[in-house]
C-alpha atoms as a PDB file:
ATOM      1  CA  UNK A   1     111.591 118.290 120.359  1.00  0.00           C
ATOM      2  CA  UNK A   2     112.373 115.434 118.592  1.00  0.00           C
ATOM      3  CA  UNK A   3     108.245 113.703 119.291  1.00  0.00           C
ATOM      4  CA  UNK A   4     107.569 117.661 117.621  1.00  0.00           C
ATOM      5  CA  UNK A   5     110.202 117.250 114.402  1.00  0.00           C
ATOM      6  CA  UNK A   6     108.832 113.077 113.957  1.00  0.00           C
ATOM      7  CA  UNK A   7     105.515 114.411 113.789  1.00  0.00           C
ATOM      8  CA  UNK A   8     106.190 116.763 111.572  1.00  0.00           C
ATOM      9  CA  UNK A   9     107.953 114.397 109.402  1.00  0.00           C
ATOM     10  CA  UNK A  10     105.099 111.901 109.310  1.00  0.00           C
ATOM     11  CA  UNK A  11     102.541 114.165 108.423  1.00  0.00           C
ATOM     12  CA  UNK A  12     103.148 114.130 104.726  1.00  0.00           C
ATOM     13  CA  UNK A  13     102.925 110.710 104.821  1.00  0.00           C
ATOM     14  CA  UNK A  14     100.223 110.073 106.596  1.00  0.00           C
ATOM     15  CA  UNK A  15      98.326 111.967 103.693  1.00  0.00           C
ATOM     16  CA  UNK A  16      99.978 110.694 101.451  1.00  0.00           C
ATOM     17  CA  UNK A  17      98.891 107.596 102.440  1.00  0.00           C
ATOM     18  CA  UNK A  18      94.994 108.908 102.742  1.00  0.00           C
ATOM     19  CA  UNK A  19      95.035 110.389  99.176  1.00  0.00           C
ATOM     20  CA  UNK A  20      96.193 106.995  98.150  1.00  0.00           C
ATOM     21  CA  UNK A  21      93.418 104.784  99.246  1.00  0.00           C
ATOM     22  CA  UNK A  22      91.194 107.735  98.719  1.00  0.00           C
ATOM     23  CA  UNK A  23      92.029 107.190  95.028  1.00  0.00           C
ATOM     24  CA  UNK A  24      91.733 103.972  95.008  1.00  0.00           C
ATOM     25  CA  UNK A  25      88.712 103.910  96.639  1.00  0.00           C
ATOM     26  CA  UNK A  26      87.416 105.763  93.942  1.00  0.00           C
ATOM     27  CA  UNK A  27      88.792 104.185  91.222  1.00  0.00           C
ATOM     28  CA  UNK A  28      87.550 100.953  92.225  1.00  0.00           C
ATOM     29  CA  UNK A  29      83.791 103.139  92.326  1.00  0.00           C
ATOM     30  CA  UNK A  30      84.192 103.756  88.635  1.00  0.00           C
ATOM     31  CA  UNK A  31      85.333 100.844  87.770  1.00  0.00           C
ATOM     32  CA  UNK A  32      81.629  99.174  89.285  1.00  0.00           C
ATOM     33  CA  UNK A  33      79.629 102.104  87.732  1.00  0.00           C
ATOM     34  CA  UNK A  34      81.205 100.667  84.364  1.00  0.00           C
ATOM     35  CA  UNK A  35      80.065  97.166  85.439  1.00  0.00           C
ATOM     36  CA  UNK A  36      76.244  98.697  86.053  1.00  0.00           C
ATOM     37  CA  UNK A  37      76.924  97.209  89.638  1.00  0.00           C
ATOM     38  CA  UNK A  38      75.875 100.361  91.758  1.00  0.00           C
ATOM     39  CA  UNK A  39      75.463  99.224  95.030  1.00  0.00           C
ATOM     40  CA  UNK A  40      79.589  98.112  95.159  1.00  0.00           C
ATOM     41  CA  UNK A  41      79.916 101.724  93.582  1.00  0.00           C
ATOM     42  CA  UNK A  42      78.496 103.364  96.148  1.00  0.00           C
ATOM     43  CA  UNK A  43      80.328 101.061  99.251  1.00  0.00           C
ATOM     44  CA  UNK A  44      83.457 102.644  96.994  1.00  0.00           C
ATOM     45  CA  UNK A  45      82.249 106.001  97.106  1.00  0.00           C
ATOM     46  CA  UNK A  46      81.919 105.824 100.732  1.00  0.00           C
ATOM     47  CA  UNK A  47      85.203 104.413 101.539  1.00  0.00           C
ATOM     48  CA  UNK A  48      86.667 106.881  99.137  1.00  0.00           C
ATOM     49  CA  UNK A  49      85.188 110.043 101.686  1.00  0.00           C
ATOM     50  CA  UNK A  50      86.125 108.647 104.573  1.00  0.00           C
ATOM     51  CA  UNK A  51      90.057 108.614 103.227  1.00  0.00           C
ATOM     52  CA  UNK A  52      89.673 112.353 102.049  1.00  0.00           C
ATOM     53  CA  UNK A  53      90.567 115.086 104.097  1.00  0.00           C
ATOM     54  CA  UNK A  54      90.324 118.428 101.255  1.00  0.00           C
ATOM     55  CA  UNK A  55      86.744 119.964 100.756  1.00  0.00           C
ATOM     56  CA  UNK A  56      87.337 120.391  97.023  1.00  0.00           C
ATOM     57  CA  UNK A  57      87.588 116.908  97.218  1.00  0.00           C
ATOM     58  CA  UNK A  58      85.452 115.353  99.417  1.00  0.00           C
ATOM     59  CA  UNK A  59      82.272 117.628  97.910  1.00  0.00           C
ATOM     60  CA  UNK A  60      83.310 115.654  94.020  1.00  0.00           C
ATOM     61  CA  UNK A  61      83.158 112.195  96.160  1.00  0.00           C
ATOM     62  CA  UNK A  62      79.835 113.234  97.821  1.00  0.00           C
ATOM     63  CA  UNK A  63      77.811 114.687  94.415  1.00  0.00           C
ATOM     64  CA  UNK A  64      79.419 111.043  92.588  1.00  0.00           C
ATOM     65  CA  UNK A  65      77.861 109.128  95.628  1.00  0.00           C
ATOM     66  CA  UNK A  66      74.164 111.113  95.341  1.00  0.00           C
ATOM     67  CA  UNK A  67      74.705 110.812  91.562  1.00  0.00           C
ATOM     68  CA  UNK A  68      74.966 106.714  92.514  1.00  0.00           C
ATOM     69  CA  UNK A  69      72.382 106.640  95.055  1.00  0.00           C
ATOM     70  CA  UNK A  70      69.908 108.491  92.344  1.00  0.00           C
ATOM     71  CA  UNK A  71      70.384 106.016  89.999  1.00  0.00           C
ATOM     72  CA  UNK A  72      69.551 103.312  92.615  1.00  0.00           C
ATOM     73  CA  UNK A  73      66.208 104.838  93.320  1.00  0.00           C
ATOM     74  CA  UNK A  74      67.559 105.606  97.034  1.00  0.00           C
ATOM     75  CA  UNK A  75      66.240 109.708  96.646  1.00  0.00           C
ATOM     76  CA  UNK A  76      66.352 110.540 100.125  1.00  0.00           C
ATOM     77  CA  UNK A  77      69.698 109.208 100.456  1.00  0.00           C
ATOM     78  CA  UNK A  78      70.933 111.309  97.643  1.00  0.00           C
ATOM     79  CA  UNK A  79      69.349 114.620  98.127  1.00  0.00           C
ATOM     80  CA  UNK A  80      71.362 113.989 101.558  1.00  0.00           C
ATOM     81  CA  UNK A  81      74.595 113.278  99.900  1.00  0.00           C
ATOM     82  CA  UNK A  82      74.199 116.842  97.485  1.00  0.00           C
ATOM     83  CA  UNK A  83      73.281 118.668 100.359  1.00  0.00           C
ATOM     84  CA  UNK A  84      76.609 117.790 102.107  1.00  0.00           C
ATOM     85  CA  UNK A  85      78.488 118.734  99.231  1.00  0.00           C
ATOM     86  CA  UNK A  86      76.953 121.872  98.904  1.00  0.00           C
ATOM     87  CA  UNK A  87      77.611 122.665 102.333  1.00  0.00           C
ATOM     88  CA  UNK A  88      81.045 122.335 101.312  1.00  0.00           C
ATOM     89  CA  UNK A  89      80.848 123.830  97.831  1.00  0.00           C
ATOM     90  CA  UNK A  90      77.461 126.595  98.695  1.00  0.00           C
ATOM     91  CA  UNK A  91      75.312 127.479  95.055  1.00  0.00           C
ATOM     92  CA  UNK A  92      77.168 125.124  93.160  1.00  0.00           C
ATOM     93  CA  UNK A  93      75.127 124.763  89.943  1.00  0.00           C
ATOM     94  CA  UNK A  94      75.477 121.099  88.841  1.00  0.00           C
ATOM     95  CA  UNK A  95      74.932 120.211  92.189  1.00  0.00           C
ATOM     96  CA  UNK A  96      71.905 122.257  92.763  1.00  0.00           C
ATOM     97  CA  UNK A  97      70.978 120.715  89.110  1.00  0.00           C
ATOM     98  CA  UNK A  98      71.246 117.109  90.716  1.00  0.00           C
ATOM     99  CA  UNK A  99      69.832 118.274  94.024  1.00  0.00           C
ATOM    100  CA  UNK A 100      66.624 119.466  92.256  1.00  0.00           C
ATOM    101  CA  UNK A 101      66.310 116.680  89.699  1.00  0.00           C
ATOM    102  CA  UNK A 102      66.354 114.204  93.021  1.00  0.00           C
ATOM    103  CA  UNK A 103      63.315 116.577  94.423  1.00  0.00           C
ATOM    104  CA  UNK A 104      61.597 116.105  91.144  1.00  0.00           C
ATOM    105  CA  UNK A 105      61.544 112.968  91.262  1.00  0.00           C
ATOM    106  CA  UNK A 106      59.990 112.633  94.923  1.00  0.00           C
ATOM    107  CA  UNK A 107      57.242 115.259  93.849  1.00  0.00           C
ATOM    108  CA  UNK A 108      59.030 117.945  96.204  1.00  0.00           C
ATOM    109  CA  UNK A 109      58.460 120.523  93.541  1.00  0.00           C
ATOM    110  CA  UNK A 110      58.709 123.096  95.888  1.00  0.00           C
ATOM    111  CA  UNK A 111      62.521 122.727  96.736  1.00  0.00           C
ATOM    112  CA  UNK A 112      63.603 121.501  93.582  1.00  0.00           C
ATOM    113  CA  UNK A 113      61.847 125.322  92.447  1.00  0.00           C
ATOM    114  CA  UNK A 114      64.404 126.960  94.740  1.00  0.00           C
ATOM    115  CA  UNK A 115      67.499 125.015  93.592  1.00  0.00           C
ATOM    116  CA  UNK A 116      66.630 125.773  90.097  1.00  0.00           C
ATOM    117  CA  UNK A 117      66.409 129.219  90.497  1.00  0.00           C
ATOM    118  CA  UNK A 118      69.319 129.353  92.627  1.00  0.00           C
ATOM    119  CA  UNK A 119      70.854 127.853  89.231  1.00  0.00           C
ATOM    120  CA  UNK A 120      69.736 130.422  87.327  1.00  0.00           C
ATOM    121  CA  UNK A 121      70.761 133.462  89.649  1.00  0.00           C
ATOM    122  CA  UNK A 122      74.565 132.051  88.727  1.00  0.00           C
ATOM    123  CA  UNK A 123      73.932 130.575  85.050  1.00  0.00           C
ATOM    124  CA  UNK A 124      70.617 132.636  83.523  1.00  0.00           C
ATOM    125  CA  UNK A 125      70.906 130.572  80.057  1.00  0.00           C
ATOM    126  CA  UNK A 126      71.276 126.946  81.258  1.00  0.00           C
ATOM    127  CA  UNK A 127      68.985 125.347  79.560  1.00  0.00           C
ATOM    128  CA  UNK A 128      67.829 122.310  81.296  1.00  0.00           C
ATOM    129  CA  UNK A 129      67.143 124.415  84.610  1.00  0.00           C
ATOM    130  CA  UNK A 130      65.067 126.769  82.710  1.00  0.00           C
ATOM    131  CA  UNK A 131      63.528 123.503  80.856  1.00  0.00           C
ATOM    132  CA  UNK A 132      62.569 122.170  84.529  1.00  0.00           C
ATOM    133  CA  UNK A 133      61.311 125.584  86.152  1.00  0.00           C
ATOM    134  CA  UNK A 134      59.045 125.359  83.202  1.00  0.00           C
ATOM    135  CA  UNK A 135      57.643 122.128  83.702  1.00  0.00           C
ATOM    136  CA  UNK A 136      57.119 123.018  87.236  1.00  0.00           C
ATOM    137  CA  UNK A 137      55.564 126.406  86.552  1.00  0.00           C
ATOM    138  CA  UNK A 138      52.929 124.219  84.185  1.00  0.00           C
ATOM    139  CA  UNK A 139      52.331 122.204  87.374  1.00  0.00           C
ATOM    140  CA  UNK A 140      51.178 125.138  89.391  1.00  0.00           C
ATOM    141  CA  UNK A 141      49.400 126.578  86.579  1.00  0.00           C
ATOM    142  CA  UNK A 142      51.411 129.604  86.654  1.00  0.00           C
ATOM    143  CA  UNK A 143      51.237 129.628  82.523  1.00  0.00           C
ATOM    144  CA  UNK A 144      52.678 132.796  81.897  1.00  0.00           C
ATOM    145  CA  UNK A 145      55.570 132.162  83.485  1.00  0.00           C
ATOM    146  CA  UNK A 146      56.401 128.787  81.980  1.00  0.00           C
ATOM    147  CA  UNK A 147      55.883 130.082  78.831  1.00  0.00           C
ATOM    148  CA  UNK A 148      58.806 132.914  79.768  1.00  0.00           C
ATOM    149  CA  UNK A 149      61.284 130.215  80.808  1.00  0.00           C
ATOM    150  CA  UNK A 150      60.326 128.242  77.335  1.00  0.00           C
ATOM    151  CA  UNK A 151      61.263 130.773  75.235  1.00  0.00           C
ATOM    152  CA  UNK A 152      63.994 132.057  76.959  1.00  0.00           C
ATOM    153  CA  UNK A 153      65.227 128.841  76.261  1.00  0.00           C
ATOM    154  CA  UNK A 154      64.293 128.324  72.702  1.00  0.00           C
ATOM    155  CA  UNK A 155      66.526 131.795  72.267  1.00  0.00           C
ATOM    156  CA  UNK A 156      69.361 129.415  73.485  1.00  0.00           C
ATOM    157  CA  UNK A 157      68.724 126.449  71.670  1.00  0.00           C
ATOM    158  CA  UNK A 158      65.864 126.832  69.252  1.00  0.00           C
ATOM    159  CA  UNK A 159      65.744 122.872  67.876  1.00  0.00           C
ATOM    160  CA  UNK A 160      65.110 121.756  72.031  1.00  0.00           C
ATOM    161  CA  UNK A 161      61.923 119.589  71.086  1.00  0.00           C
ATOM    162  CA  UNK A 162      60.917 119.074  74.654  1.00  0.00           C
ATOM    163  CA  UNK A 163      60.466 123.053  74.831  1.00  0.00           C
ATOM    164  CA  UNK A 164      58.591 122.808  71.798  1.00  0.00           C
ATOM    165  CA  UNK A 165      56.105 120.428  72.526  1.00  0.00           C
ATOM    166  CA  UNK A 166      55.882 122.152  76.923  1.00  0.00           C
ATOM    167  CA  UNK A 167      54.552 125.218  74.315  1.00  0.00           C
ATOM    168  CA  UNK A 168      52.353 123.136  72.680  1.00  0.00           C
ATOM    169  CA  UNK A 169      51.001 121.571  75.872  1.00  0.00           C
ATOM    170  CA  UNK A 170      50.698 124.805  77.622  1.00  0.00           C
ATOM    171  CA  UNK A 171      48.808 126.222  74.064  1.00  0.00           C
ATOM    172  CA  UNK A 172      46.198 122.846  75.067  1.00  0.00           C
ATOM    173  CA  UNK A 173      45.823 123.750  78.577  1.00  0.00           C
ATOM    174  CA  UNK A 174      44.903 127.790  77.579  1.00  0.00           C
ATOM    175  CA  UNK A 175      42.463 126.265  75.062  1.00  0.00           C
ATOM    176  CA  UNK A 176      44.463 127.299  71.929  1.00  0.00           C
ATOM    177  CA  UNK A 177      44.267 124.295  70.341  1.00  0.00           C
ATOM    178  CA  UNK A 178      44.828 124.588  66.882  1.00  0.00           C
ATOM    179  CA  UNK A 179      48.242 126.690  67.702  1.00  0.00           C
ATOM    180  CA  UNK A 180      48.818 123.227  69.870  1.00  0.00           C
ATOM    181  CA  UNK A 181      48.231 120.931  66.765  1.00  0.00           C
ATOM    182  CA  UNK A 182      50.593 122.940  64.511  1.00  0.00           C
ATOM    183  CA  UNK A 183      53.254 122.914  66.778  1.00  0.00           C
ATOM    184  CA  UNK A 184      52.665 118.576  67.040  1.00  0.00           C
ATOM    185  CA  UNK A 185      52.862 118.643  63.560  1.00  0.00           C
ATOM    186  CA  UNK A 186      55.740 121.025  62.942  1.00  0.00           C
ATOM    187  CA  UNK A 187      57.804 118.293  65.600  1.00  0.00           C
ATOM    188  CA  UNK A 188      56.144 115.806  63.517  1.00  0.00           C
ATOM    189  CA  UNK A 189      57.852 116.527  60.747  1.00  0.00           C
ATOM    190  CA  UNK A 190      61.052 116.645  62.226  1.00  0.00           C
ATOM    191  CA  UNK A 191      60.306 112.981  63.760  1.00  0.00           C
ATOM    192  CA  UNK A 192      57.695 111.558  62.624  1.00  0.00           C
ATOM    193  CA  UNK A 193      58.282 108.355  64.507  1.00  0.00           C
ATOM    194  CA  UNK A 194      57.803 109.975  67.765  1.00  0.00           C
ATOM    195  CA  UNK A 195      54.976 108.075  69.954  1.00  0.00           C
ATOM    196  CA  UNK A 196      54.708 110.325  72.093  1.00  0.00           C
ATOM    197  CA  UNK A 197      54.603 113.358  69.399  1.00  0.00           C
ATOM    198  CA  UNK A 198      51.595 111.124  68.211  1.00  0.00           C
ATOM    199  CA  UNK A 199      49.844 110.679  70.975  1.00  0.00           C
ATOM    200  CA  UNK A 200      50.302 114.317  72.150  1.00  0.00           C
ATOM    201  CA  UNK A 201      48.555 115.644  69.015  1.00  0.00           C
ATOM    202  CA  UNK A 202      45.918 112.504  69.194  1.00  0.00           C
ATOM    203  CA  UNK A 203      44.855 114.313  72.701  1.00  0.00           C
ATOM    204  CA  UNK A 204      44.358 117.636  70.807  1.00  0.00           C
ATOM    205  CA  UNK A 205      42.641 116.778  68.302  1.00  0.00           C
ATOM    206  CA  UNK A 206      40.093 114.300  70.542  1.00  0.00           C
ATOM    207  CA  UNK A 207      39.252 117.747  71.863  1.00  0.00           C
ATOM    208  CA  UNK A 208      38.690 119.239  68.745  1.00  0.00           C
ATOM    209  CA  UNK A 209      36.184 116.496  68.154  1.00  0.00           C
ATOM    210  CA  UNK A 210      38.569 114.787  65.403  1.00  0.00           C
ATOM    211  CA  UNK A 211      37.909 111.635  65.994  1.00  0.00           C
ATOM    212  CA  UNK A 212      38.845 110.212  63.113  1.00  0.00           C
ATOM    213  CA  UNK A 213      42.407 112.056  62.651  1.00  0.00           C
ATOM    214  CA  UNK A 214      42.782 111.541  66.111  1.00  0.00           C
ATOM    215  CA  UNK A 215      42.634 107.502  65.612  1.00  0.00           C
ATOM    216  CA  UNK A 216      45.264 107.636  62.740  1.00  0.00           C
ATOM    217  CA  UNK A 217      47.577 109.226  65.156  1.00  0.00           C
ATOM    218  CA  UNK A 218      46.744 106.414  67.753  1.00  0.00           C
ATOM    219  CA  UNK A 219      46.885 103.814  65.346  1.00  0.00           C
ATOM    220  CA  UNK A 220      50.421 105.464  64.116  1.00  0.00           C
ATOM    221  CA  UNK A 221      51.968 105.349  68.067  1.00  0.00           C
ATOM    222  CA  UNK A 222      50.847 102.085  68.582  1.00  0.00           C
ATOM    223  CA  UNK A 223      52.338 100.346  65.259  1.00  0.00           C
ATOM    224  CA  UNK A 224      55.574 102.173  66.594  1.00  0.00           C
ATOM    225  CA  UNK A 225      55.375 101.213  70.491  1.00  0.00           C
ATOM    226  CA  UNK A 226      53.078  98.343  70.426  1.00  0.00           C
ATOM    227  CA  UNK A 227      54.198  97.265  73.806  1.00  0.00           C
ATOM    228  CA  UNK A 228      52.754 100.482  75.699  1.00  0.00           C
ATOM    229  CA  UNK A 229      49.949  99.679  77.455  1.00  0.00           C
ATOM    230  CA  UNK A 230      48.687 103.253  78.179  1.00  0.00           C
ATOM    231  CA  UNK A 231      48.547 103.703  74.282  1.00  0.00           C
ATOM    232  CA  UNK A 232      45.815 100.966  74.271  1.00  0.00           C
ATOM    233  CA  UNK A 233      43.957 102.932  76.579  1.00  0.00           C
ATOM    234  CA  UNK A 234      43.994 106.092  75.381  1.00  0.00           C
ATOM    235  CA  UNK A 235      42.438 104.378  72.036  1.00  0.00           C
ATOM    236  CA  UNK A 236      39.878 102.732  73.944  1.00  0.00           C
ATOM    237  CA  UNK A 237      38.705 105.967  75.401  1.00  0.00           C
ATOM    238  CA  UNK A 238      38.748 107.382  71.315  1.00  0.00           C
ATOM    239  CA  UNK A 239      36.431 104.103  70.727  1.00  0.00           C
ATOM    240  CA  UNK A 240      34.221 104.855  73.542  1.00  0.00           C
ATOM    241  CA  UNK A 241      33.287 108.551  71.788  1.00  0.00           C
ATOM    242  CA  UNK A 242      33.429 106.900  68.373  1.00  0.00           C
ATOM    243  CA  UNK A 243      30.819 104.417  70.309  1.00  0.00           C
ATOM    244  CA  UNK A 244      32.441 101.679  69.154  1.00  0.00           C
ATOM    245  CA  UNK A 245      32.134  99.438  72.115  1.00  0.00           C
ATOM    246  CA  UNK A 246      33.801  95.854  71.033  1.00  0.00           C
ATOM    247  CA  UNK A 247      36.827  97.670  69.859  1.00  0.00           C
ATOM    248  CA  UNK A 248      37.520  99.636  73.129  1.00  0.00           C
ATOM    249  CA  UNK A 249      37.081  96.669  75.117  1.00  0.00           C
ATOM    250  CA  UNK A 250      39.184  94.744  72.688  1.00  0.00           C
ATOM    251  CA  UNK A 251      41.961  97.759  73.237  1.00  0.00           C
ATOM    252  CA  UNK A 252      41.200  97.411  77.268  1.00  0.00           C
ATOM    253  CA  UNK A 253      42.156  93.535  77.201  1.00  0.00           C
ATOM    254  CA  UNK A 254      45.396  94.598  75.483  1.00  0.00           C
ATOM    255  CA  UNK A 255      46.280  96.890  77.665  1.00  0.00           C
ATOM    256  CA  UNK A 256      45.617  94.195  80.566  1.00  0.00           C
ATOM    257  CA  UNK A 257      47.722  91.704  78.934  1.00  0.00           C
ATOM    258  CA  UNK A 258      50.585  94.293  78.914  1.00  0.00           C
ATOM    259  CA  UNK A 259      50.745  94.575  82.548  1.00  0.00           C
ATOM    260  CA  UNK A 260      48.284  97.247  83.391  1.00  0.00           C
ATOM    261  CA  UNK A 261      45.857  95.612  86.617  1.00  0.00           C
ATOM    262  CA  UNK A 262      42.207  95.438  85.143  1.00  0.00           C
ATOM    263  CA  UNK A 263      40.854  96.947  88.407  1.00  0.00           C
ATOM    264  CA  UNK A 264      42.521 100.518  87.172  1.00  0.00           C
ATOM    265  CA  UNK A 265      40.072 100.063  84.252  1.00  0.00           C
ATOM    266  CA  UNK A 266      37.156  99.267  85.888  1.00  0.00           C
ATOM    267  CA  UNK A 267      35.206 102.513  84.844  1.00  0.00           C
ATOM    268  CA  UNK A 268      35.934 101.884  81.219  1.00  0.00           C
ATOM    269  CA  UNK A 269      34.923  98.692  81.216  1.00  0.00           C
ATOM    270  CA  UNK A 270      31.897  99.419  82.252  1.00  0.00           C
ATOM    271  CA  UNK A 271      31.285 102.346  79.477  1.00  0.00           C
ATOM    272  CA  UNK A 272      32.001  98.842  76.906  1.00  0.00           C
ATOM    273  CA  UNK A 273      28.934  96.374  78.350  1.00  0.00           C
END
């Protein structure tokens, strides 16, 4: 009887104790994620859910410790970690959100697809799952249905440029290309120092056989990211049309110098001789 009541007693304590070092633990994670050092943030993390013993809990611990392992470039590792939680926590949406960003980003577009609509069973207007299922629908070429998810979320936030300029790709891709270069130049206007806005509209207009607008555009995204290699190279494909040899290869060398290997290039370099 007494062995029962002394047990009874030290129960408390005992998690007391654990919810102790499990704060610490994760304390001491923050505290490295502040310091950019990621790896002793994640050792944290892990300490931190072994001292935790409550699901609410230990599924927070887990999505901070995929959320770590993401940033570290260890994918695998962190799809595991969200999967755990949401074994713990089932459909919850930011960590299906993190889950399916972590697919992305290994090319699993297929499971990342079924997270993200598993987000938007539960939350129909979040925006960056609908942004996402877009961008995947334009992978498999399934237009009108990334078109539907774009403007269902331009209904929620009409100024989202990204959505804007997936329309405007999508407009390219179905052949509508002047609808395509007025929506570049309507984001344009709103930031005109946007390379990639440049570029974008530099593509459209190549295929419009604007050569010559198109190269202003180039011109434009280079003076504003001169260290981007692949900017280099789309001008030196402009200056292969324009048959302007000596300035494409000139463009090729640049992009070389940058960091891109000349054996990528080999094809264009040969259009230049």
């Amino acid at each position: 009887m007494k062995r029962m009541l002394l047990t009874y007693l030290m129960l408390p304590m005992m998690l007391f104790v654990q919810a102790q070092q499990q704060g610490q633990w994760a304390d001491k994670a923050f505290a490295y994620i502040a310091q950019d050092s990621l790896r002793q943030a994640e050792e944290c993390f892990t300490k931190a859910i072994e001292s935790t013993t409550t699901t609410a809990q230990r599924a927070m611990l887990l999505s901070n410790l995929g959320t770590v392992q993401r940033r570290r470039g260890r994918l695998h590792e962190a799809i595991e970690s969200y999967t755990q939680a949401l074994a713990l926590v089932p459909l919850d949406a930011t960590l299906l959100m993190h889950r399916a960003t972590a697919y992305m980003a290994l090319g699993n577009d297929d499971k990342a697809y079924t997270d993200l609509c598993n987000v938007l069973d539960k939350q129909s207007d979040n925006v960056e799952a609908l942004y996402y299922r877009a961008f995947i629908y334009t992978n498999r070429h399934e237009y009108g249905a990334a078109r539907a998810d774009y403007k269902r979320l331009l209904t929620i936030d009409p100024d989202h440029n990204n959505a804007l300029l997936g329309l405007a790709l999508l407009d390219q891709r179905e052949g509508r290309l002047q609808a395509a270069e007025l929506q570049l130049t309507v984001l344009l206007e709103r930031e005109p120092d946007n390379a990639t806005y440049l570029q974008a509209r530099a593509d459209i207009l190549v295929e419009q056989q604007l050569f010559d607008l198109a190269l202003l555009d180039l011109e434009a995204a280079i003076m504003l990211e001169p260290g981007d290699a692949h900017l280099y190279v789309a001008r030196a494909e402009l200056y292969l049309k324009m048959k302007r040899r000596t300035a494409a290869k000139a463009d090729l060398d640049s992009a070389v110098a940058l960091g891109l290997p000349r054996r990528a290039l080999t094809e264009l370099y040969a259009q230049c001789e």
